[in-house]
C-alpha atoms as a PDB file:
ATOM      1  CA  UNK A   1       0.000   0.000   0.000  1.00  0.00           C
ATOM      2  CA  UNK A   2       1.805   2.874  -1.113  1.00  0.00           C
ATOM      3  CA  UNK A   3       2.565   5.294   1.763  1.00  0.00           C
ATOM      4  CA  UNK A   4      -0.137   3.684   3.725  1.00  0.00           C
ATOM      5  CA  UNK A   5       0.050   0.828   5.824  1.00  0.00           C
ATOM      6  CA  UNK A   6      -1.876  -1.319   6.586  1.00  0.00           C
ATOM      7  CA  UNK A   7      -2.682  -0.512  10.337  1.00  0.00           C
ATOM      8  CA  UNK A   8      -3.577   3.328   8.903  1.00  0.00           C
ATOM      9  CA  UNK A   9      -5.724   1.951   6.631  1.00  0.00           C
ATOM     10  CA  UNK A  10      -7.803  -0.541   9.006  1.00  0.00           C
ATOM     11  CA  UNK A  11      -7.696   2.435  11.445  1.00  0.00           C
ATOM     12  CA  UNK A  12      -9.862   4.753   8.445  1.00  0.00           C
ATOM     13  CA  UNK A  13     -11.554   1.877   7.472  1.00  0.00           C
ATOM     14  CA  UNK A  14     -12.933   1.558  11.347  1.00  0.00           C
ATOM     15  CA  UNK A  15     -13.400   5.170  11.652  1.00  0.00           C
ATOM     16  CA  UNK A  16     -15.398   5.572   8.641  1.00  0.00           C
ATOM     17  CA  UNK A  17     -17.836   2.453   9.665  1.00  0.00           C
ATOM     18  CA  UNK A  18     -17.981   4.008  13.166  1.00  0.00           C
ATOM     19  CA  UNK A  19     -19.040   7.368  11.662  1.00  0.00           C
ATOM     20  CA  UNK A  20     -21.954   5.374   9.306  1.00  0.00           C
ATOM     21  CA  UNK A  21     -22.896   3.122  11.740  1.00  0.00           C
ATOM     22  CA  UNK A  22     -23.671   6.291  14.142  1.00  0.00           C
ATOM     23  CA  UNK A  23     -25.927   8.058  11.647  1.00  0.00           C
ATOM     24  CA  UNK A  24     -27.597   4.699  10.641  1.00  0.00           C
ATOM     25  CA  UNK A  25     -28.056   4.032  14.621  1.00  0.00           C
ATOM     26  CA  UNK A  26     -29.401   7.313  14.499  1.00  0.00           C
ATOM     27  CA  UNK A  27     -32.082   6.850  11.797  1.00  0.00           C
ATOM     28  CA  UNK A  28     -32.638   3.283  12.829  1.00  0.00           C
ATOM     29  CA  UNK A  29     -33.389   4.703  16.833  1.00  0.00           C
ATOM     30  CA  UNK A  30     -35.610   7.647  15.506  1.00  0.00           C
ATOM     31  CA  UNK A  31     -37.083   6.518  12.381  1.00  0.00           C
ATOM     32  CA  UNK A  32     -36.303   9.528  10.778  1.00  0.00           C
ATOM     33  CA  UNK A  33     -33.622  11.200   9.079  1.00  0.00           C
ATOM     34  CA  UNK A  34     -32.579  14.584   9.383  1.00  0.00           C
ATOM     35  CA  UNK A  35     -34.240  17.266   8.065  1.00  0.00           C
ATOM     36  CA  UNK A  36     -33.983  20.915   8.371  1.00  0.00           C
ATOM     37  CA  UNK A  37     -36.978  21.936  10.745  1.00  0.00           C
ATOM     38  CA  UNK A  38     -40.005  23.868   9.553  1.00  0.00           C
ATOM     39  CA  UNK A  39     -40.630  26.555  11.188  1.00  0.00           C
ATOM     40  CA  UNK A  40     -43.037  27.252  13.835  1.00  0.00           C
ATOM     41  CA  UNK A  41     -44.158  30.358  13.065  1.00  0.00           C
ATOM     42  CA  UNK A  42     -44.942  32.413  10.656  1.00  0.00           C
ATOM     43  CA  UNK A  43     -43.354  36.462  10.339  1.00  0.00           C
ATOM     44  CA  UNK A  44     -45.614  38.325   7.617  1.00  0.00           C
ATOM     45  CA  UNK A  45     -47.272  41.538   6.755  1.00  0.00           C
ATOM     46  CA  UNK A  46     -51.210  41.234   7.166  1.00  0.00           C
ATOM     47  CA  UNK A  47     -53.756  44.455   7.401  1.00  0.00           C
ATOM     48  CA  UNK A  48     -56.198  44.251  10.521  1.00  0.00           C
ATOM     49  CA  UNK A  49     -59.064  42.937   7.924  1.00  0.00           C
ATOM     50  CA  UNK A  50     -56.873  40.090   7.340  1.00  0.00           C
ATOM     51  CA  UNK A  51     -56.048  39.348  10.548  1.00  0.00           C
ATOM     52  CA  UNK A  52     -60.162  39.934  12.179  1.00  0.00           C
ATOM     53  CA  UNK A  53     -61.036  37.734   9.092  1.00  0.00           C
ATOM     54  CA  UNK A  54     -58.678  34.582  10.325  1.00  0.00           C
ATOM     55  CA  UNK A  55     -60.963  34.784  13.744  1.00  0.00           C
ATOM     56  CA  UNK A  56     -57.193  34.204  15.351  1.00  0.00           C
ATOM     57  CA  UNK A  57     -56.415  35.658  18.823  1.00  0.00           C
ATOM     58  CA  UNK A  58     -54.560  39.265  18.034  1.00  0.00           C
ATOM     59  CA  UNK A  59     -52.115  40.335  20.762  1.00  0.00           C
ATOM     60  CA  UNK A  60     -50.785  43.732  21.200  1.00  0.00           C
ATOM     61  CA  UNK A  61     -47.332  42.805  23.066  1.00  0.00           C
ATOM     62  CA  UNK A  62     -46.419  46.285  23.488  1.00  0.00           C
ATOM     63  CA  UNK A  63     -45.787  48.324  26.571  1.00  0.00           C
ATOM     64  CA  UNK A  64     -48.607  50.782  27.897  1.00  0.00           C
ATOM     65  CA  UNK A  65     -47.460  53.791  26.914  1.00  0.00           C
ATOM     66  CA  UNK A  66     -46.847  52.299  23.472  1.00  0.00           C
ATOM     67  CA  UNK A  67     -50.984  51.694  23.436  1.00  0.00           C
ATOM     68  CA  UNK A  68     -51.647  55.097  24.759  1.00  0.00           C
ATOM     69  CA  UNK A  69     -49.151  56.812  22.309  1.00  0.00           C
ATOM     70  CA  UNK A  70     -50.191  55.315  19.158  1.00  0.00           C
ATOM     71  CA  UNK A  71     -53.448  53.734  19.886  1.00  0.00           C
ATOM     72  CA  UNK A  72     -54.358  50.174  19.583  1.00  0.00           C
ATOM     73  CA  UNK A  73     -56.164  47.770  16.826  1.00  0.00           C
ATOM     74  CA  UNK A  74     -60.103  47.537  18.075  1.00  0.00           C
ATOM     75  CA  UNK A  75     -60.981  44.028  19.325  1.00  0.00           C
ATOM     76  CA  UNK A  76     -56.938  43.327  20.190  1.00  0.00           C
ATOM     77  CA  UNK A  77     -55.906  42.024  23.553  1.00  0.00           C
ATOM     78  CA  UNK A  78     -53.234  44.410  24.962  1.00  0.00           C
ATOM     79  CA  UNK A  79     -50.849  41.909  27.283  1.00  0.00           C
ATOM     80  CA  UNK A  80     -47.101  43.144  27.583  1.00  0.00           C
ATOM     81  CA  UNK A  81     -44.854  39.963  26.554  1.00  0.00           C
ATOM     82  CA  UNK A  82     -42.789  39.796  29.889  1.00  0.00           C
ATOM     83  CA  UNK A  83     -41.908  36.537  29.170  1.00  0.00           C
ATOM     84  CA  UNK A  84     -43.687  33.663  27.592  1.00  0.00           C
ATOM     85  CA  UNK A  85     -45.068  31.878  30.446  1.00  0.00           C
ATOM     86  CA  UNK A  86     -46.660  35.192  31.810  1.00  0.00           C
ATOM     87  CA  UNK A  87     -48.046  35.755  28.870  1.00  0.00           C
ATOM     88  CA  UNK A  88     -49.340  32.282  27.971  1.00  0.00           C
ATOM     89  CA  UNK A  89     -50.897  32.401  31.788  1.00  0.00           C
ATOM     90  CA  UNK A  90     -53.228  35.685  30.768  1.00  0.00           C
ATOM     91  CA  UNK A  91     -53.964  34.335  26.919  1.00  0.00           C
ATOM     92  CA  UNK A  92     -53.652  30.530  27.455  1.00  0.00           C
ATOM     93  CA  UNK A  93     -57.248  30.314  28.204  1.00  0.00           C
ATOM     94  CA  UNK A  94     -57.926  32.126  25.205  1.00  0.00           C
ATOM     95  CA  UNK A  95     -56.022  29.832  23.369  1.00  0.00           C
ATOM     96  CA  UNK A  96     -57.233  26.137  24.492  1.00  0.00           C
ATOM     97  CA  UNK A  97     -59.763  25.688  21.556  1.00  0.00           C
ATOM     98  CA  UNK A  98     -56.540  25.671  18.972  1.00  0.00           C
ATOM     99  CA  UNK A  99     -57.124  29.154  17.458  1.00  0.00           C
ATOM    100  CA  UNK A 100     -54.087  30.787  15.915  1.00  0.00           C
ATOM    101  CA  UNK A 101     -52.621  33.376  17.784  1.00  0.00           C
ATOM    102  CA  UNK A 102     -51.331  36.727  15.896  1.00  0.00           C
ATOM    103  CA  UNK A 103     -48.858  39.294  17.486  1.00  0.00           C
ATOM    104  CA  UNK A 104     -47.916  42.681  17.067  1.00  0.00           C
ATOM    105  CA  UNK A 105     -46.109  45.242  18.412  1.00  0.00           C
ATOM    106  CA  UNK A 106     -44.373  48.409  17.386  1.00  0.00           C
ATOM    107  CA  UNK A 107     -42.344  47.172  14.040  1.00  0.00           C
ATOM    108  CA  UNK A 108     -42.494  43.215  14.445  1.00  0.00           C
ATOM    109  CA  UNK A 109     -39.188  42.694  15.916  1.00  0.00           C
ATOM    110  CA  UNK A 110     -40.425  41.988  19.680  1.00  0.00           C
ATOM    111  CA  UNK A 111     -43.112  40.014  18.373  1.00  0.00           C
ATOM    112  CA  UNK A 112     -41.193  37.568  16.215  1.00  0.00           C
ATOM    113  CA  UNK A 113     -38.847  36.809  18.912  1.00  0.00           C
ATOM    114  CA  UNK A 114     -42.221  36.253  21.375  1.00  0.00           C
ATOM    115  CA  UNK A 115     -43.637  33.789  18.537  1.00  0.00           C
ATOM    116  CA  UNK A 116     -40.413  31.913  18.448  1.00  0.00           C
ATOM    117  CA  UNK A 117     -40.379  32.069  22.303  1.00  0.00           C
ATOM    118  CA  UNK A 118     -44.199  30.605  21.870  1.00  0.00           C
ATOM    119  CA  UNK A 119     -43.766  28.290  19.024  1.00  0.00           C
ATOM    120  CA  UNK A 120     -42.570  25.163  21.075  1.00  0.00           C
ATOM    121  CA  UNK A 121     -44.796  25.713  23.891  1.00  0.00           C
ATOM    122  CA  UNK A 122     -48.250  25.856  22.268  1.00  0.00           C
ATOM    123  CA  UNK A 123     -50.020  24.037  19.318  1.00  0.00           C
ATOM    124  CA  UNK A 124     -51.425  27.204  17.669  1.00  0.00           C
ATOM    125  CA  UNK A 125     -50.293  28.853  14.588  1.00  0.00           C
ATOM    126  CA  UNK A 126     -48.633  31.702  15.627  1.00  0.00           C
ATOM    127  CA  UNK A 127     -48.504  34.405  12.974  1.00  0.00           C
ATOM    128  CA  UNK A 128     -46.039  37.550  13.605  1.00  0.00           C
ATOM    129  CA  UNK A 129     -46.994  41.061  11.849  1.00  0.00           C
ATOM    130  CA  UNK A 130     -43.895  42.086  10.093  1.00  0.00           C
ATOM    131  CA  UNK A 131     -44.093  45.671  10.130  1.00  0.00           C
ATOM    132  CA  UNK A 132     -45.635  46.020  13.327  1.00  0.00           C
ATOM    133  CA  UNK A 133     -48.200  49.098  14.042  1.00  0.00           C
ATOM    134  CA  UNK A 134     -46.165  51.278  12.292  1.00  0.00           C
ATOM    135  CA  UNK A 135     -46.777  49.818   9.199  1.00  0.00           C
ATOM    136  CA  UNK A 136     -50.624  49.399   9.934  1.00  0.00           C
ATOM    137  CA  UNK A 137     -50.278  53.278  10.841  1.00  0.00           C
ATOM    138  CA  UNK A 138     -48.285  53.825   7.732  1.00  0.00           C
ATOM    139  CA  UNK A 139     -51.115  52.062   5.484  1.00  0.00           C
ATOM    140  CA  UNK A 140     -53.683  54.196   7.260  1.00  0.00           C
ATOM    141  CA  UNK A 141     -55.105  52.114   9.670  1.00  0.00           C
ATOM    142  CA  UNK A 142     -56.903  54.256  12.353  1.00  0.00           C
ATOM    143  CA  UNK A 143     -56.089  53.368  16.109  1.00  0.00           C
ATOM    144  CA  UNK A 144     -58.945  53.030  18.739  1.00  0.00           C
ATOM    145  CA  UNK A 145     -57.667  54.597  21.912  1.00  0.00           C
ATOM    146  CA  UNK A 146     -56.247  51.700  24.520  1.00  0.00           C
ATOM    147  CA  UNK A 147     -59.318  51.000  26.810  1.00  0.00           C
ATOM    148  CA  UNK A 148     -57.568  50.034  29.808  1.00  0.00           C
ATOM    149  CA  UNK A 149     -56.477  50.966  33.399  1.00  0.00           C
ATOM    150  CA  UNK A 150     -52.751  50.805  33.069  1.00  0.00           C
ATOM    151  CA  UNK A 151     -52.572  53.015  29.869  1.00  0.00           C
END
């Protein structure tokens, strides 16, 4: 074997099987092979018609003197995302009959990490508004004031 012996070659030979053998184990354990995930959410631009017209659950995540500046989308729940358990104690109930959940905030940053937060804890679709309220502001949505105690 030219400029390979024998023992290198039974040495590659073990580490290749080892290396197969592991990802076959692997498949053979799980049943499955690896696949890139799907994801759990979904980050997109929809107007308040579109979102009413899903009948989902539409979350304002924002702060209250976010929904007292700018105003708030009529018929939204207004819960601060604190963190995802705190949230998914005020909504979960809200939630149990498997009805997507949409969230927005000011410009869909806080509420695409929330949804990812969400995504493995709940069955729902989760739908983030990319663009937040600024965009719905910007496409001249008009804001009902933020009917609530803390505002």
């Amino acid at each position: 074997m030219s400029g390979m012996t024998r023992r290198h070659f039974i040495s590659y030979g073990i580490g290749a099987l080892t290396v197969a053998g592991a990802a076959y184990g692997w498949v053979a354990v799980t049943g499955a092979r690896r696949q890139p995930a799907a994801p759990a959410f979904a980050s997109r631009f929809m107007t308040v018609a579109e979102m009413q017209a899903t009948g989902a659950l539409i979350v304002d995540i924002r702060r209250p003197d976010e929904w007292a500046e700018t105003g708030v989308i009529d018929g939204a729940r207004l819960v601060t995302f604190a963190s995802p358990q705190s949230f998914l104690n005020v909504v979960g109930p809200e939630l149990a009959d498997g009805r997507p959940l949409i969230l927005i905030c000011r410009s869909g940053n806080r509420s695409s990490l929330a949804a990812e937060a969400l995504a493995s804890m709940i069955p729902n679709p989760i739908t983030s508004v990319a663009g937040g309220m600024s965009q719905q502001v910007a496409q001249g949505y008009q804001t009902v004031r933020a009917d609530c105690a803390i505002c």
